[in-house]
C-alpha atoms as a PDB file:
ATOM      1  CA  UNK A   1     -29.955 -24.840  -4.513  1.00  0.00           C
ATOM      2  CA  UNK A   2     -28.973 -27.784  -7.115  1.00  0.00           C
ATOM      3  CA  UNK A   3     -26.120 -30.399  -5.297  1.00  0.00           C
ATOM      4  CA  UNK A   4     -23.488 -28.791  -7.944  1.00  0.00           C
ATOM      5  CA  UNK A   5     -24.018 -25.261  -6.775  1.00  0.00           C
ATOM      6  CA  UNK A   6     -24.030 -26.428  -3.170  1.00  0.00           C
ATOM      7  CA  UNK A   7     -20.592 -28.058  -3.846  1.00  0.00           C
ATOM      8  CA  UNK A   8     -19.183 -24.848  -5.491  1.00  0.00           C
ATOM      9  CA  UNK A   9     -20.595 -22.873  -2.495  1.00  0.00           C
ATOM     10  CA  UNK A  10     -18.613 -25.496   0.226  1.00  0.00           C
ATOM     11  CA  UNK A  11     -15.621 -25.496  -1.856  1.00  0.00           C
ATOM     12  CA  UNK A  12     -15.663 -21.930  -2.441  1.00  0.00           C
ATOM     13  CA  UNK A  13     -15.790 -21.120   1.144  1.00  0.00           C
ATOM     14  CA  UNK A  14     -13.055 -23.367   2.207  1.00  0.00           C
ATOM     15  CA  UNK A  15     -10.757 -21.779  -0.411  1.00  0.00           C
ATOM     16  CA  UNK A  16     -11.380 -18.161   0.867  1.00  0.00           C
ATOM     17  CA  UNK A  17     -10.384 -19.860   4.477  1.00  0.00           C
ATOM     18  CA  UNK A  18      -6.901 -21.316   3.042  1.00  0.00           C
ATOM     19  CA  UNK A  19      -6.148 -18.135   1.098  1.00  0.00           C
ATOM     20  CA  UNK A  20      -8.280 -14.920   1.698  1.00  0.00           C
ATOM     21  CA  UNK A  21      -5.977 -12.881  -0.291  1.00  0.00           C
ATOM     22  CA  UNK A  22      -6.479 -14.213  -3.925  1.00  0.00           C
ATOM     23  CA  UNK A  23      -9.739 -12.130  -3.811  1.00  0.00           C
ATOM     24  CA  UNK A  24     -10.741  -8.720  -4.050  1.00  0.00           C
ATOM     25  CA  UNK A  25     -13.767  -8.429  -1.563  1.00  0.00           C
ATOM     26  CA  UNK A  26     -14.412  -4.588  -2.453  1.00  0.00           C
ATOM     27  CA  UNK A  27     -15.569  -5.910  -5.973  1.00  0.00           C
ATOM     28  CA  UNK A  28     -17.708  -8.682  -3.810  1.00  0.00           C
ATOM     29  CA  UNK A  29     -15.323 -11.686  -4.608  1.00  0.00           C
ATOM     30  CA  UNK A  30     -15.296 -14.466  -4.396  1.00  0.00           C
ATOM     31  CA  UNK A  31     -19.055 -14.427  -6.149  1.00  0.00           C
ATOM     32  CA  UNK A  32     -20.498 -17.537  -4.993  1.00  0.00           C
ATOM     33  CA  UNK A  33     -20.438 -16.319  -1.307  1.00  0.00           C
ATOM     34  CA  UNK A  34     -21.689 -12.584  -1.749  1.00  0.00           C
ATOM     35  CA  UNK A  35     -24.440 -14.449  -3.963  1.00  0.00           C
ATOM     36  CA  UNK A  36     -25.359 -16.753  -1.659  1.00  0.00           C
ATOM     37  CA  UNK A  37     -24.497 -14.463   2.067  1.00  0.00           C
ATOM     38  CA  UNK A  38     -27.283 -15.782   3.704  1.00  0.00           C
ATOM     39  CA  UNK A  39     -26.589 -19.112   3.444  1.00  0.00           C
ATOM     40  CA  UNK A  40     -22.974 -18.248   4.727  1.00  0.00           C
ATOM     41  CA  UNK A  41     -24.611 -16.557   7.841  1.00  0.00           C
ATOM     42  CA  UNK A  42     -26.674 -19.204   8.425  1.00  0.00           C
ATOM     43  CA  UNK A  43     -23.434 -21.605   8.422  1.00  0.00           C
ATOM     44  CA  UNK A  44     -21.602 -19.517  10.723  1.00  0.00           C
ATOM     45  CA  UNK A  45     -24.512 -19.123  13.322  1.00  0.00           C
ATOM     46  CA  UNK A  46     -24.732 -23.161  13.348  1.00  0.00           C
ATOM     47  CA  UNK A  47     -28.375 -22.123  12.356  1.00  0.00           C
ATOM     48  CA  UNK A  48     -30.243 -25.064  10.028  1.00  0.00           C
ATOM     49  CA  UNK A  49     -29.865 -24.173   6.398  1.00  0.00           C
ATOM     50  CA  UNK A  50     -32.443 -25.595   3.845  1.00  0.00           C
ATOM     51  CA  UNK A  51     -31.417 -28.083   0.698  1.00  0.00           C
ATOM     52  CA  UNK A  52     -27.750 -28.711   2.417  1.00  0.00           C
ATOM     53  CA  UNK A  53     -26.561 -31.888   1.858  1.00  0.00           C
ATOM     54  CA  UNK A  54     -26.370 -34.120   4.454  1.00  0.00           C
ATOM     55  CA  UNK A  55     -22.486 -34.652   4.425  1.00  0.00           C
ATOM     56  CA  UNK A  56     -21.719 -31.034   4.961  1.00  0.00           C
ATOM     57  CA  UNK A  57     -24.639 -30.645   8.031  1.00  0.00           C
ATOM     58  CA  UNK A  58     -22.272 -31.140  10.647  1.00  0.00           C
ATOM     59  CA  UNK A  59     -18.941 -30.751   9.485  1.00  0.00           C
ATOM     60  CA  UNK A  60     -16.847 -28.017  11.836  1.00  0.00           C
ATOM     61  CA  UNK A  61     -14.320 -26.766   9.536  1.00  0.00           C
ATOM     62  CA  UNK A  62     -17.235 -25.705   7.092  1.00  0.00           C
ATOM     63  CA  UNK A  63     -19.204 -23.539   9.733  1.00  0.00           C
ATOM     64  CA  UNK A  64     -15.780 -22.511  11.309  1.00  0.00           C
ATOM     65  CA  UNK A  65     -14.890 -21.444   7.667  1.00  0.00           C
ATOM     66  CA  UNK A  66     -18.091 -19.305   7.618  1.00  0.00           C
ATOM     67  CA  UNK A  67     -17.644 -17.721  10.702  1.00  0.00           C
ATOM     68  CA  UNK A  68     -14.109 -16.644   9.571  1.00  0.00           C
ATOM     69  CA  UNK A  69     -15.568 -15.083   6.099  1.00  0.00           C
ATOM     70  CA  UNK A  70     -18.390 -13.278   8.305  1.00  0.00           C
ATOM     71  CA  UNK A  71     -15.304 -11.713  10.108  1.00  0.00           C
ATOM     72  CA  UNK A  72     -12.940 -11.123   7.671  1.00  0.00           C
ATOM     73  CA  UNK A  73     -15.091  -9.650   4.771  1.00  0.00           C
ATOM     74  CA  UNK A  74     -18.436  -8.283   6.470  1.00  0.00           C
ATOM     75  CA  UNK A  75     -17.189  -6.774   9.663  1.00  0.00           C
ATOM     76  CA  UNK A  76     -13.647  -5.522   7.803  1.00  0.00           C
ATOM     77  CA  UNK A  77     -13.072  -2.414   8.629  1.00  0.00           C
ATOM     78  CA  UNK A  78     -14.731   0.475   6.148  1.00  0.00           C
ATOM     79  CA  UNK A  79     -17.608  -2.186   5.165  1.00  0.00           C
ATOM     80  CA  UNK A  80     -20.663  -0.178   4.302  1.00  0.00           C
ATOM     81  CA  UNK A  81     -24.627  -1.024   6.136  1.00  0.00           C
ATOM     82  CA  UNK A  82     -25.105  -3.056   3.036  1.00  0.00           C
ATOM     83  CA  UNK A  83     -22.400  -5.227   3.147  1.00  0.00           C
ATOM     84  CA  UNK A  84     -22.141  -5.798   7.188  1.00  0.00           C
ATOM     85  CA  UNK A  85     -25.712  -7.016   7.515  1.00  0.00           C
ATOM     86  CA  UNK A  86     -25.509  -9.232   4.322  1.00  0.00           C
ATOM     87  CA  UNK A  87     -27.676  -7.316   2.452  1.00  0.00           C
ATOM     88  CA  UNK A  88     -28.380  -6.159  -0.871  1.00  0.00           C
ATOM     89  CA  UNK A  89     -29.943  -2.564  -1.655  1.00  0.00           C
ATOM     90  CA  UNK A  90     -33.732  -3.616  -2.688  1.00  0.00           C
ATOM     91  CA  UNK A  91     -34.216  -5.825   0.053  1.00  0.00           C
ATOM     92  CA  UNK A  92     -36.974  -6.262   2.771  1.00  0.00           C
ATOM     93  CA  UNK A  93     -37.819  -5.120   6.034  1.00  0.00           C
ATOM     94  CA  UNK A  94     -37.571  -8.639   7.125  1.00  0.00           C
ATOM     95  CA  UNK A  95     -34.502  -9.969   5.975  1.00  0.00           C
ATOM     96  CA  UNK A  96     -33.051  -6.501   7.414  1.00  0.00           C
ATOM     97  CA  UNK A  97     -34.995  -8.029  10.942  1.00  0.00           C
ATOM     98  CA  UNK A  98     -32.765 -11.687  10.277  1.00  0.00           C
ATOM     99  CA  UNK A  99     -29.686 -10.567   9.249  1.00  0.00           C
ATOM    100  CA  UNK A 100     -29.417  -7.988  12.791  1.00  0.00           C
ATOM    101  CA  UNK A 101     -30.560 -10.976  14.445  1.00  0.00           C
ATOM    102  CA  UNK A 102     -28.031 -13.542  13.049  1.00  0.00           C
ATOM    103  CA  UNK A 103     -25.279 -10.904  12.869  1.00  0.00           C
ATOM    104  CA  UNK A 104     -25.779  -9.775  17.243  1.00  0.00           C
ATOM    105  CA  UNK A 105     -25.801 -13.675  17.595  1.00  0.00           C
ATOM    106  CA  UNK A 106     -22.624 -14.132  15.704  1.00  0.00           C
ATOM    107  CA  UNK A 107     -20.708 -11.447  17.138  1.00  0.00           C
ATOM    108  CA  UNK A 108     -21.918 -12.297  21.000  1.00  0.00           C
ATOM    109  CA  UNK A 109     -18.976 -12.914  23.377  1.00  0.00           C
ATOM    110  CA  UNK A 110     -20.613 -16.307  24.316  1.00  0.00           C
ATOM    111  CA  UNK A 111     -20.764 -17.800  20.970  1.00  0.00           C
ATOM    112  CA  UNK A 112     -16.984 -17.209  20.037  1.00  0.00           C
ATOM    113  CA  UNK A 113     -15.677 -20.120  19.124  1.00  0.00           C
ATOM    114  CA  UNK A 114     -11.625 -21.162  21.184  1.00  0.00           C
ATOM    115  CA  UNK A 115      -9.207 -19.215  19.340  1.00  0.00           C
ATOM    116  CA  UNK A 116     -11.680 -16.998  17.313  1.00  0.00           C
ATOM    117  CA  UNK A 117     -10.988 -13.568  17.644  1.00  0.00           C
ATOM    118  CA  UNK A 118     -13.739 -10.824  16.379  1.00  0.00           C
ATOM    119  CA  UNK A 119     -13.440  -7.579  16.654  1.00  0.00           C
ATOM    120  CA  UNK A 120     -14.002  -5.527  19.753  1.00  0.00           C
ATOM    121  CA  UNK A 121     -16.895  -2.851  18.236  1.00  0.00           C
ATOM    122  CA  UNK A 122     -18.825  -5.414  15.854  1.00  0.00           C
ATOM    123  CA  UNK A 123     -21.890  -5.360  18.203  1.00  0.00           C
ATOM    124  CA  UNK A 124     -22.072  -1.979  18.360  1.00  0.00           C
ATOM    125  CA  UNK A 125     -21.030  -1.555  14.234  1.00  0.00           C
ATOM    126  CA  UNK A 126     -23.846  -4.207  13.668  1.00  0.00           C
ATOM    127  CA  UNK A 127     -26.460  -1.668  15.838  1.00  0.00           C
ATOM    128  CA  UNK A 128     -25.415   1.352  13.872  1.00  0.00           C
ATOM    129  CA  UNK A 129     -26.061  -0.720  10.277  1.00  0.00           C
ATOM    130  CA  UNK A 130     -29.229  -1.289  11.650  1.00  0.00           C
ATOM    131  CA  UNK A 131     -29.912   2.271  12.223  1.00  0.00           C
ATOM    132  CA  UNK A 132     -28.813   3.167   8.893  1.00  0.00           C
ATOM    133  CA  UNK A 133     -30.671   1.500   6.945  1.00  0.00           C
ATOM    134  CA  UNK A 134     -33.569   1.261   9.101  1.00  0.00           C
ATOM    135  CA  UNK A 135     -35.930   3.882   7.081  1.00  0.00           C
ATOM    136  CA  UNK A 136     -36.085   3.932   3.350  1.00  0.00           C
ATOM    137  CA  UNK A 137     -34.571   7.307   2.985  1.00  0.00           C
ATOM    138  CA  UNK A 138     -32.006   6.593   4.492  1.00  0.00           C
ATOM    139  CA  UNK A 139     -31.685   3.136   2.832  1.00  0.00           C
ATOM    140  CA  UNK A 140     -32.022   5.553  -0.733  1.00  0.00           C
ATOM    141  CA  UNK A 141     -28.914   7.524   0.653  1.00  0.00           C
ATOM    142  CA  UNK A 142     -26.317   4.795   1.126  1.00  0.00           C
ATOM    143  CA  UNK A 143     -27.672   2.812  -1.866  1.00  0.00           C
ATOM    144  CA  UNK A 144     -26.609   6.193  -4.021  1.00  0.00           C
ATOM    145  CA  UNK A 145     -23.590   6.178  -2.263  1.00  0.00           C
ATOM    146  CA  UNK A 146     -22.601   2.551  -3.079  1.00  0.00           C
ATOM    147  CA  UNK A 147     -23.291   3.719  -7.378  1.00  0.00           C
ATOM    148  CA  UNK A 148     -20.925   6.572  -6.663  1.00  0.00           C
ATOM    149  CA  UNK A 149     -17.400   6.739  -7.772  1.00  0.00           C
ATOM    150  CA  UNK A 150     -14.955   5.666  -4.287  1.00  0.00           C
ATOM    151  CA  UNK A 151     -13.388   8.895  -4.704  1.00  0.00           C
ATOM    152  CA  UNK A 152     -16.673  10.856  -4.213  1.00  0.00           C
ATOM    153  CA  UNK A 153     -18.525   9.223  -1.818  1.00  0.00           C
ATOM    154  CA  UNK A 154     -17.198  10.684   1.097  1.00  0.00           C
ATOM    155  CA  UNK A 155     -18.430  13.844   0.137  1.00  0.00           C
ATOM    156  CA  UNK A 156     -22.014  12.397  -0.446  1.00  0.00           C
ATOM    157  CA  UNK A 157     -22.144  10.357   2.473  1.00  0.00           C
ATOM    158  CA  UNK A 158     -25.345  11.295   5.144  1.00  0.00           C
ATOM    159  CA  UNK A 159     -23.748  13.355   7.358  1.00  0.00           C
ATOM    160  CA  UNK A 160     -20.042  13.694   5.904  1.00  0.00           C
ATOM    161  CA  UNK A 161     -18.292  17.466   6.911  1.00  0.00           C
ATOM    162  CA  UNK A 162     -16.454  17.972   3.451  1.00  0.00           C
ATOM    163  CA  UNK A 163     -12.950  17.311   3.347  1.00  0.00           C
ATOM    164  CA  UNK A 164     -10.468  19.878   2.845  1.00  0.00           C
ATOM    165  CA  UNK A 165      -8.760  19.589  -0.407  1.00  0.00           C
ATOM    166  CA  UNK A 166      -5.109  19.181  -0.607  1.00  0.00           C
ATOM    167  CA  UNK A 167      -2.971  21.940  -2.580  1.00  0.00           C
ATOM    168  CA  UNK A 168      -0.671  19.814  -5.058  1.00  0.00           C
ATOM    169  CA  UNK A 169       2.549  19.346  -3.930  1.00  0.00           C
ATOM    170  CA  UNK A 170       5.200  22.182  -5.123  1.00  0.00           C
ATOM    171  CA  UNK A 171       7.563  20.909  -7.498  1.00  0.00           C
ATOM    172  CA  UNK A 172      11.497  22.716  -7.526  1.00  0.00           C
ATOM    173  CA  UNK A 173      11.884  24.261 -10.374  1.00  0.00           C
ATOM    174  CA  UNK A 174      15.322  23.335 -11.769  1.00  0.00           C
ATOM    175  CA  UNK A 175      17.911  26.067 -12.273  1.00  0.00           C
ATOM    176  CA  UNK A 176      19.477  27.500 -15.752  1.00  0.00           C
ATOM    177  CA  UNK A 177      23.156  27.860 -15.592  1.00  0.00           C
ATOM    178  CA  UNK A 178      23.068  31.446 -15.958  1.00  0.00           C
ATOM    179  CA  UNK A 179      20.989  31.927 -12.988  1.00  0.00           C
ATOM    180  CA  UNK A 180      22.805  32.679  -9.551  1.00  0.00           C
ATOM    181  CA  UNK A 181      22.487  30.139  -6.492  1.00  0.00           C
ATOM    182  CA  UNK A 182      19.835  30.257  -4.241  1.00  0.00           C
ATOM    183  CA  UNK A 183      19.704  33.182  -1.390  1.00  0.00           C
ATOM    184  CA  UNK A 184      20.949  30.702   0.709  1.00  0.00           C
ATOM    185  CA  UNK A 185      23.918  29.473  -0.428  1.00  0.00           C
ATOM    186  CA  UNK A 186      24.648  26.207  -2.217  1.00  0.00           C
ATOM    187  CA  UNK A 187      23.399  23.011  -1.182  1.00  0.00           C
ATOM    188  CA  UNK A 188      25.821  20.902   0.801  1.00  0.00           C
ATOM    189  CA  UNK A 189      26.196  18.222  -1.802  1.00  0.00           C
ATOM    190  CA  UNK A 190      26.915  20.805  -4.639  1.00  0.00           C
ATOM    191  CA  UNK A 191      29.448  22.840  -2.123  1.00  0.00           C
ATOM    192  CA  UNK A 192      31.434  19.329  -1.763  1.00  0.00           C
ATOM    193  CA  UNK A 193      31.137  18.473  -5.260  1.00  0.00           C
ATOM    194  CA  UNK A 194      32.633  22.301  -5.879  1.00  0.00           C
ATOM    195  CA  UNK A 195      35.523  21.862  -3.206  1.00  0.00           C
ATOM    196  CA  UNK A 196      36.644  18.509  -5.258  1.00  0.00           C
ATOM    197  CA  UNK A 197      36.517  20.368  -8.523  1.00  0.00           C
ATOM    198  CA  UNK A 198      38.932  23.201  -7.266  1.00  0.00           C
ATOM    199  CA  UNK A 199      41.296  20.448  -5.352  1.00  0.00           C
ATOM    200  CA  UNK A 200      41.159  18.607  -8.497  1.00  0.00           C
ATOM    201  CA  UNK A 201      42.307  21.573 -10.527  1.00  0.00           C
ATOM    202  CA  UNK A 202      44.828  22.869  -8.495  1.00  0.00           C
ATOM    203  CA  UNK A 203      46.399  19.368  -8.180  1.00  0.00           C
ATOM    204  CA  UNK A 204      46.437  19.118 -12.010  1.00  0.00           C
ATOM    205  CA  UNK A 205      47.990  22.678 -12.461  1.00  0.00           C
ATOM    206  CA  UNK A 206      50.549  21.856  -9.011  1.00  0.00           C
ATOM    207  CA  UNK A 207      51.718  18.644 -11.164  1.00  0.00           C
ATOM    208  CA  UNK A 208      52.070  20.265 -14.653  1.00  0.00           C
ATOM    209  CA  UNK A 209      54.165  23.331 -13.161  1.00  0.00           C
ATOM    210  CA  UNK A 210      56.912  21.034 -11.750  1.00  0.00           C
ATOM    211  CA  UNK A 211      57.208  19.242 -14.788  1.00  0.00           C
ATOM    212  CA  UNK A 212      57.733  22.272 -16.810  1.00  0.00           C
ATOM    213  CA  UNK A 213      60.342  22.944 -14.305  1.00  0.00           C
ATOM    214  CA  UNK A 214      62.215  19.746 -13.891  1.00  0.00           C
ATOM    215  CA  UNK A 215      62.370  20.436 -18.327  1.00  0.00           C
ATOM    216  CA  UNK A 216      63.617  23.905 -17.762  1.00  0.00           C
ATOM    217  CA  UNK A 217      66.549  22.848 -15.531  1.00  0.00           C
ATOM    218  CA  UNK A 218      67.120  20.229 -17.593  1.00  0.00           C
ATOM    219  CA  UNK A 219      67.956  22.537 -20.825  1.00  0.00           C
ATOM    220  CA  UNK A 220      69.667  24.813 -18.572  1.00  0.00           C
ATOM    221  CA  UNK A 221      72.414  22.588 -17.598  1.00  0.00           C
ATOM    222  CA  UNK A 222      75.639  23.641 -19.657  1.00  0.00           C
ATOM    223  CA  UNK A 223      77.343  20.491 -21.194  1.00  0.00           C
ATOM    224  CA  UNK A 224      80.615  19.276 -19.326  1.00  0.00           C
ATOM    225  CA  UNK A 225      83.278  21.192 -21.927  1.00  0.00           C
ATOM    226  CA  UNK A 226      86.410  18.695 -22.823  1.00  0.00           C
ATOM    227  CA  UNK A 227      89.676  19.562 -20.695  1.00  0.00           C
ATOM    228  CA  UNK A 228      91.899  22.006 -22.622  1.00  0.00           C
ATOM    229  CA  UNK A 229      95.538  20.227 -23.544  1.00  0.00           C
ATOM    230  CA  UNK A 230      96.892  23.134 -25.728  1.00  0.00           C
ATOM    231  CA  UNK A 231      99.322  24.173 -22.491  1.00  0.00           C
ATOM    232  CA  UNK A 232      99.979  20.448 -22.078  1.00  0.00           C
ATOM    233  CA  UNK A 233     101.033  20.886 -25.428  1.00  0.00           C
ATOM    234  CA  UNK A 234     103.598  23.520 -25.078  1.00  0.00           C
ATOM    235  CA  UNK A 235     105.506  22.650 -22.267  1.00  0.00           C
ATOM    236  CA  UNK A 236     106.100  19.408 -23.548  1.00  0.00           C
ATOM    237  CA  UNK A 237     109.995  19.465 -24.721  1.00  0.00           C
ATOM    238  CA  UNK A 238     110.440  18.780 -28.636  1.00  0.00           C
END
């Protein structure tokens, strides 16, 4: 490797430590370090790596950044044979032989580093990519697996019992007006909502009847007749 791509490879890796999330490791991001995995392994192993320069030999927060992509991204959980060993789908029986080797190494309870914490099955997850891919067949099978769509491939994985398929969820089909309520009675929202209605209409009619009534009495009231003076009249002397 040229000094410039070993720089983008050291930066790279210390960026995935300070903020794993910004990249999608399904789609193998960030590149440089899916490119370059066995370098990375080598790093986190504390194993001698050819070409690197000098100034980044035996500095700790670089390997300590490898180890934590090698735990975080390889050994995630759902990571297929390929990815967990480092390894791509045409590659050789030896690399498959150094990869197991680096990978037992790195997940060993002796070489965790202080405050390192790697998952309790990755020794035994590590074994089982090894058997995996350990014959070509088998290799063919999981390599065809990887080119299939995510939805599909648990179908076509070696050894899968098909899953069940789900019946689409039932959707309530809304009622026309002139349709009668369900056989068992009204919801309890659209009872309440009911109940207000009548209260609300009874009110209304309650207050329009006594107004009609306070009118009525008030037209029925006879006016207050001026007093009659014609007797006044005629007993009064001439």
């Amino acid at each position: 490797m040229s000094p410039p791509e070993w720089r983008r490879l050291l930066l790279t890796l210390l960026e995935f430590e300070r903020a794993p999330g910004r990249y999608p490791v399904a789609l193998r991001e960030p590149r440089p370090l899916f490119e370059h995995i066995h370098r990375v392994m080598l790093l986190a192993s504390d194993r001698p790596v050819q070409d690197l320069p000098a100034a980044a030999a035996h500095a700790p927060g670089l390997r300590r950044a490898a180890r934590f992509f090698v735990r975080t991204v390889m050994l995630r959980p759902g990571a297929d044979p390929f990815t967990l060993l480092g390894l791509q789908p045409d590659f050789e029986a030896a690399q498959l032989r150094e990869h197991y080797r680096l990978m037992i190494r790195l997940t060993h309870p002796d070489f965790a580093a202080a405050g390192e914490s790697w998952p309790a099955d990755a020794a035994m997850r590590v074994n089982l990519a090894k058997d995996l891919l350990a014959t070509p067949e088998k290799r063919a099978e999981w390599a065809a697996a990887l080119r299939t769509p995510a939805h599909l491939r648990w179908a076509q994985r070696p050894g899968a019992r098909p899953r069940p398929l789900l019946a689409a969820p039932l959707v309530p089909r809304p009622s026309l007006p002139h349709e009668p309520p369900p056989r068992g009675g009204w919801p309890a929202g659209a009872r309440l909502v009911l109940l207000g209605m009548g209260a609300a209409v009874l009110a209304g009619a309650y207050l329009l009847m006594g107004a009609r009534d306070d009118d009525g009495a008030r037209t029925a009231q006879p006016e207050a007749s001026a007093p009659d003076n014609s007797a006044e009249r005629e007993a009064r002397p001439p």
